[in-house]
Protein backbone atom coordinates (compact mmCIF):
# COMPACT_ATOMS: atom_id res chain seq x y z
CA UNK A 1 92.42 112.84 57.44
CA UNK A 2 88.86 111.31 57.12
CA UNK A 3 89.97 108.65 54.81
CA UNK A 4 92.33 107.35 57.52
CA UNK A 5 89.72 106.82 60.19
CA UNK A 6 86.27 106.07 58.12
CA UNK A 7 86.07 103.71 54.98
CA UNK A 8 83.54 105.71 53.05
CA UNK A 9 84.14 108.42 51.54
CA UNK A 10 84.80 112.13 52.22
CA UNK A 11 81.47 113.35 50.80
CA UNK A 12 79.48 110.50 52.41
CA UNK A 13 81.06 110.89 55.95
CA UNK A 14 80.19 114.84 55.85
CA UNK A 15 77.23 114.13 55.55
CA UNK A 16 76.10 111.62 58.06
CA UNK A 17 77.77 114.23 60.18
CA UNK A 18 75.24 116.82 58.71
CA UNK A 19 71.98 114.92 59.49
CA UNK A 20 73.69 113.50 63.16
CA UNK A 21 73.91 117.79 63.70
CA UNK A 22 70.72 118.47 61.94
CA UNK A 23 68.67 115.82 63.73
CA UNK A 24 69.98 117.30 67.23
CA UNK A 25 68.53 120.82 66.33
CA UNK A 26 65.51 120.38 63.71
CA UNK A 27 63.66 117.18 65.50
CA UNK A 28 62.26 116.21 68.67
CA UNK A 29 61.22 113.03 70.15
CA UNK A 30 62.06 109.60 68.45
CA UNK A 31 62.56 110.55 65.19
CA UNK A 32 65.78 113.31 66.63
CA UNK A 33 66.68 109.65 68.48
CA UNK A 34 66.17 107.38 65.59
CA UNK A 35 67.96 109.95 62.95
CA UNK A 36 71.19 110.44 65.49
CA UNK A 37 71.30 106.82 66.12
CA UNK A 38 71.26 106.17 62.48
CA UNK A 39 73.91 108.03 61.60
CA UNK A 40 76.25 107.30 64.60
CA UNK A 41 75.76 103.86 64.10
CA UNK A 42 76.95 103.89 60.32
CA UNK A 43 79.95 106.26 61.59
CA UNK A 44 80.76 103.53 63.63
CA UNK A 45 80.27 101.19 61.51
CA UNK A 46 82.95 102.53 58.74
CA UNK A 47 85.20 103.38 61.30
CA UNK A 48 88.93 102.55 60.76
CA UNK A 49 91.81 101.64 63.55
CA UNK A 50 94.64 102.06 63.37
CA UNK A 51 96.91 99.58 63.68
CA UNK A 52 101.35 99.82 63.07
CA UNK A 53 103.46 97.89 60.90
CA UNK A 54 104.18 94.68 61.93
CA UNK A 55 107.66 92.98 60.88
CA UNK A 56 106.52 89.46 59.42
CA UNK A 57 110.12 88.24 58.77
CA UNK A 58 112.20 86.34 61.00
CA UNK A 59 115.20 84.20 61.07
CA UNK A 60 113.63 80.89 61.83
CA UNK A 61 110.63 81.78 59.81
CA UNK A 62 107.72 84.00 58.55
CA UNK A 63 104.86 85.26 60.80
CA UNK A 64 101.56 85.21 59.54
CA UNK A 65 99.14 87.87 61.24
CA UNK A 66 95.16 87.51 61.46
CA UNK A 67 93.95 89.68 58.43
CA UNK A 68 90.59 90.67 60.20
CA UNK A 69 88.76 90.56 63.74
CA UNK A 70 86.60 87.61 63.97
CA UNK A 71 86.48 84.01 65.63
CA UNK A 72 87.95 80.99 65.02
CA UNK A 73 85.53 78.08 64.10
CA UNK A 74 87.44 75.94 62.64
CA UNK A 75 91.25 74.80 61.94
CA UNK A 76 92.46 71.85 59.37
CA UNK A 77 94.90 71.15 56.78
CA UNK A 78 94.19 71.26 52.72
CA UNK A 79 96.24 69.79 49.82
CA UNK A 80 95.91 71.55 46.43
CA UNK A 81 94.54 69.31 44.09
CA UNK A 82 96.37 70.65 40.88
CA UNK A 83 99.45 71.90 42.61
CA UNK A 84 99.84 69.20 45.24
CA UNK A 85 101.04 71.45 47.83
CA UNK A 86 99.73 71.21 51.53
CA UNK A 87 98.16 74.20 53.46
CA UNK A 88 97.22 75.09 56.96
CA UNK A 89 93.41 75.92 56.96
CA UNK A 90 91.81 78.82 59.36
CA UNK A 91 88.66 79.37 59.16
CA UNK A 92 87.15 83.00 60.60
CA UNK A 93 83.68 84.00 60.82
CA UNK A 94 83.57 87.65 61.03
CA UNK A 95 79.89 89.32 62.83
CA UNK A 96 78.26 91.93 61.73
CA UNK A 97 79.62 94.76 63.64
CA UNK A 98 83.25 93.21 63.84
CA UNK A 99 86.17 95.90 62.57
CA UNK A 100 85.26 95.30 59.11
CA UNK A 101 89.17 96.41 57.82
CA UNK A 102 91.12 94.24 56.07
CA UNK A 103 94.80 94.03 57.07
CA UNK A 104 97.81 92.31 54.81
CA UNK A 105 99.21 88.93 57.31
CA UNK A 106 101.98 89.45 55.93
CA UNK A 107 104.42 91.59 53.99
CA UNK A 108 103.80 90.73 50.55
CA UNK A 109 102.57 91.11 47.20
CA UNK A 110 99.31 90.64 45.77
CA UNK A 111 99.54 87.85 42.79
CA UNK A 112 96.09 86.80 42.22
CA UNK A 113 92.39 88.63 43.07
CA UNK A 114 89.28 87.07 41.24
CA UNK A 115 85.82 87.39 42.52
CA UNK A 116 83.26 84.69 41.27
CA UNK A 117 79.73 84.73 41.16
CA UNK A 118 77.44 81.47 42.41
CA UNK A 119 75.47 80.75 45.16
CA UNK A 120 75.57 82.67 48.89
CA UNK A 121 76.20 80.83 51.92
CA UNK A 122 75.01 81.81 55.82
CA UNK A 123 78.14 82.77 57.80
CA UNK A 124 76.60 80.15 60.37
CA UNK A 125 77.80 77.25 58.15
CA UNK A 126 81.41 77.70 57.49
CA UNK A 127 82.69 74.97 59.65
CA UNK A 128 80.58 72.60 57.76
CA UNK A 129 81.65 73.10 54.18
CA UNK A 130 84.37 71.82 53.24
CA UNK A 131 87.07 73.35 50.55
CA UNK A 132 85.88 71.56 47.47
CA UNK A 133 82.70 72.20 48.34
CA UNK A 134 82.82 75.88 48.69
CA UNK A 135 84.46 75.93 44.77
CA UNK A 136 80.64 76.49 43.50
CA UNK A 137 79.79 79.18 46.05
CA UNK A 138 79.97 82.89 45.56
CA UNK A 139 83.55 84.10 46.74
CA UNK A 140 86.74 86.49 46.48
CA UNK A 141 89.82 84.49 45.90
CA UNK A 142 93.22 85.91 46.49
CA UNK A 143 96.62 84.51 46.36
CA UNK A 144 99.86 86.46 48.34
CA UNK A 145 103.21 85.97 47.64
CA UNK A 146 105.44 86.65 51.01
CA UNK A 147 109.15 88.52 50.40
CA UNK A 148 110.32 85.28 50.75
CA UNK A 149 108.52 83.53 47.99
CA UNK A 150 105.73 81.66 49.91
CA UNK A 151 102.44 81.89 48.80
CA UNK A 152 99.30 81.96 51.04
CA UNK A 153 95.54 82.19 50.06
CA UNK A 154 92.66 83.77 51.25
CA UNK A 155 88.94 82.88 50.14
CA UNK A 156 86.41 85.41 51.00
CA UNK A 157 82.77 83.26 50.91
CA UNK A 158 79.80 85.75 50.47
CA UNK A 159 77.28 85.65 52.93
CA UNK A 160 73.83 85.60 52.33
CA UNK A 161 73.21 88.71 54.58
CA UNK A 162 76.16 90.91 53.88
CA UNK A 163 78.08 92.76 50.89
CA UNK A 164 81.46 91.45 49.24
CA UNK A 165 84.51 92.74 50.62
CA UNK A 166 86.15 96.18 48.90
CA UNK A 167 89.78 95.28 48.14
CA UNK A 168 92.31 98.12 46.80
CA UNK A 169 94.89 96.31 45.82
CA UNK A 170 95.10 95.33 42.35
CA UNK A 171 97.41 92.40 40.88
CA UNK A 172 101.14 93.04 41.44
CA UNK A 173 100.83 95.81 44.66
CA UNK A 174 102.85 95.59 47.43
CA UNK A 175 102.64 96.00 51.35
CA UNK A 176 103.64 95.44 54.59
CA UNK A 177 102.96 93.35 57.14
CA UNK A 178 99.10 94.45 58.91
CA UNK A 179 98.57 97.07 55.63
CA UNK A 180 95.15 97.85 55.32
CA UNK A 181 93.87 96.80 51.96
CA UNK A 182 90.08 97.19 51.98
CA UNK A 183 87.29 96.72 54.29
CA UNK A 184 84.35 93.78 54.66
CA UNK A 185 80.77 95.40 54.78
CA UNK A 186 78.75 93.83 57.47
CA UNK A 187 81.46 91.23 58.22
CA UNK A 188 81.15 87.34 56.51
CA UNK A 189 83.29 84.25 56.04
CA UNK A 190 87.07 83.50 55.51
CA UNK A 191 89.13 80.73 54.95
CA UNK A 192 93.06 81.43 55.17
CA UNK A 193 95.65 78.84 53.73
CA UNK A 194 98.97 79.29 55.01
CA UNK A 195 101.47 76.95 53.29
CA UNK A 196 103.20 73.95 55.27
CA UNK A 197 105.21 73.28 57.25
CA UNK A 198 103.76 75.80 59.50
CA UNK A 199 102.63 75.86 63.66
CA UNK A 200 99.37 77.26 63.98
CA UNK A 201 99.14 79.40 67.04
CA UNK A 202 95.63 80.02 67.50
CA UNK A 203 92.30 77.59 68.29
CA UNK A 204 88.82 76.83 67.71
CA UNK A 205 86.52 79.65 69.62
CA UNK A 206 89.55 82.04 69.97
CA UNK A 207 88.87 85.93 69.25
CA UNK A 208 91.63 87.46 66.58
CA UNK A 209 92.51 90.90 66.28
CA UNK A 210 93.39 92.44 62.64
CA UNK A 211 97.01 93.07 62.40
CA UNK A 212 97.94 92.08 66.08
CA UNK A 213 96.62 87.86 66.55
CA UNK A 214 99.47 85.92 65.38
CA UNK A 215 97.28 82.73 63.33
CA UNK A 216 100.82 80.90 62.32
CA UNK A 217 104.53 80.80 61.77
CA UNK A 218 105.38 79.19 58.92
CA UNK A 219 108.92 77.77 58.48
CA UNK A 220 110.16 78.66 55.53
CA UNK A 221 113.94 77.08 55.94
CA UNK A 222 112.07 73.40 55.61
């Protein structure tokens, strides 16, 4: 029961609880403030929402949900260099005390997770940098693979203030559409590639919700 609505933890969640009781009995003052607010604030923090399965699949296409709660900053198109194939680019910038869950956009299955070490980047920038550019950086890069055999990226850029994100799934897992599959500490940077042709439904400055924002619809009879 505590794993579904906190990220940490069972051990770690009893006892924030603990000190939030203990500092409302055993302290006066500002430190019984500062302890509670401590501890509430972490609770929060960690928290996790629920949110239901989503059906990704449709006749004319596949439905590609937003895989956090963040904002928009920027939206362009990418072409693989190796691969030659075109993607829709989304760029999200998450803040710090964003739902830090991470949510599947789509049912699918996980066919590449890698993290790589190099240089941090401030969340503040990730309109400016450009794909290539963000190859030297510090990042998680995963690749999904959609029931219907389309493959769409994510690249997690770590932030210089901030923790990498905590990812369950492992390299041939599967899920459903808006399946929570780890959590981002403190929030950070995302870029999402959804493969072309594709509409994307969402613009620069919009607010997404995990799960529930619909980013695209990609067309995968084309």
């Amino acid at each position: 029961m505590i794993r579904r609505m906190f990220f940490l933890k069972k051990k770690y969640v009893l006892l924030l609880l603990a000190l939030a009781l203990f500092s409302l009995f055993f302290f006066t003052g500002f430190i019984k403030f500062l302890l509670f607010l401590c501890c509430s604030s972490l609770l929060w923090l960690y928290r996790r929402k629920p949110v239901d399965w989503q059906q990704t699949e449709k006749i004319e296409g596949e439905i590609y949900l937003s895989p956090v709660d963040g904002e928009v900053v920027k939206i362009d198109k990418w072409t693989d260099p190796e691969a030659g194939f075109e993607y829709s680019e989304i760029r999200v910038k998450m803040s710090y005390t964003d739902h830090w869950g991470l949510y599947l956009p789509t049912a699918s299955e996980m066919e590449y997770l890698k993290d790589m070490p190099g240089e941090r980047m401030n969340r503040k920038n990730l309109s400016l940098v450009t794909t290539e550019q963000s190859g030297p950086l510090a990042k998680t890069d995963m690749v999904l693979r959609s029931n219907s055999g389309m493959a769409s990226r994510i690249r997690f850029i770590h932030c210089e203030t901030g923790r990498i994100p905590k990812i369950w799934m492992k390299s041939g897992d599967r899920g459903t559409g808006a399946a929570c599959f780890g959590y981002y500490p403190f929030g950070g940077s995302l870029i999402f590639y959804i493969p072309m042709p594709s509409d994307v439904l969402v613009v620069v400055n919009e607010k997404i919700k995990a799960g529930e924002s619909v980013l695209a619809v990609c067309k995968v009879n084309e």
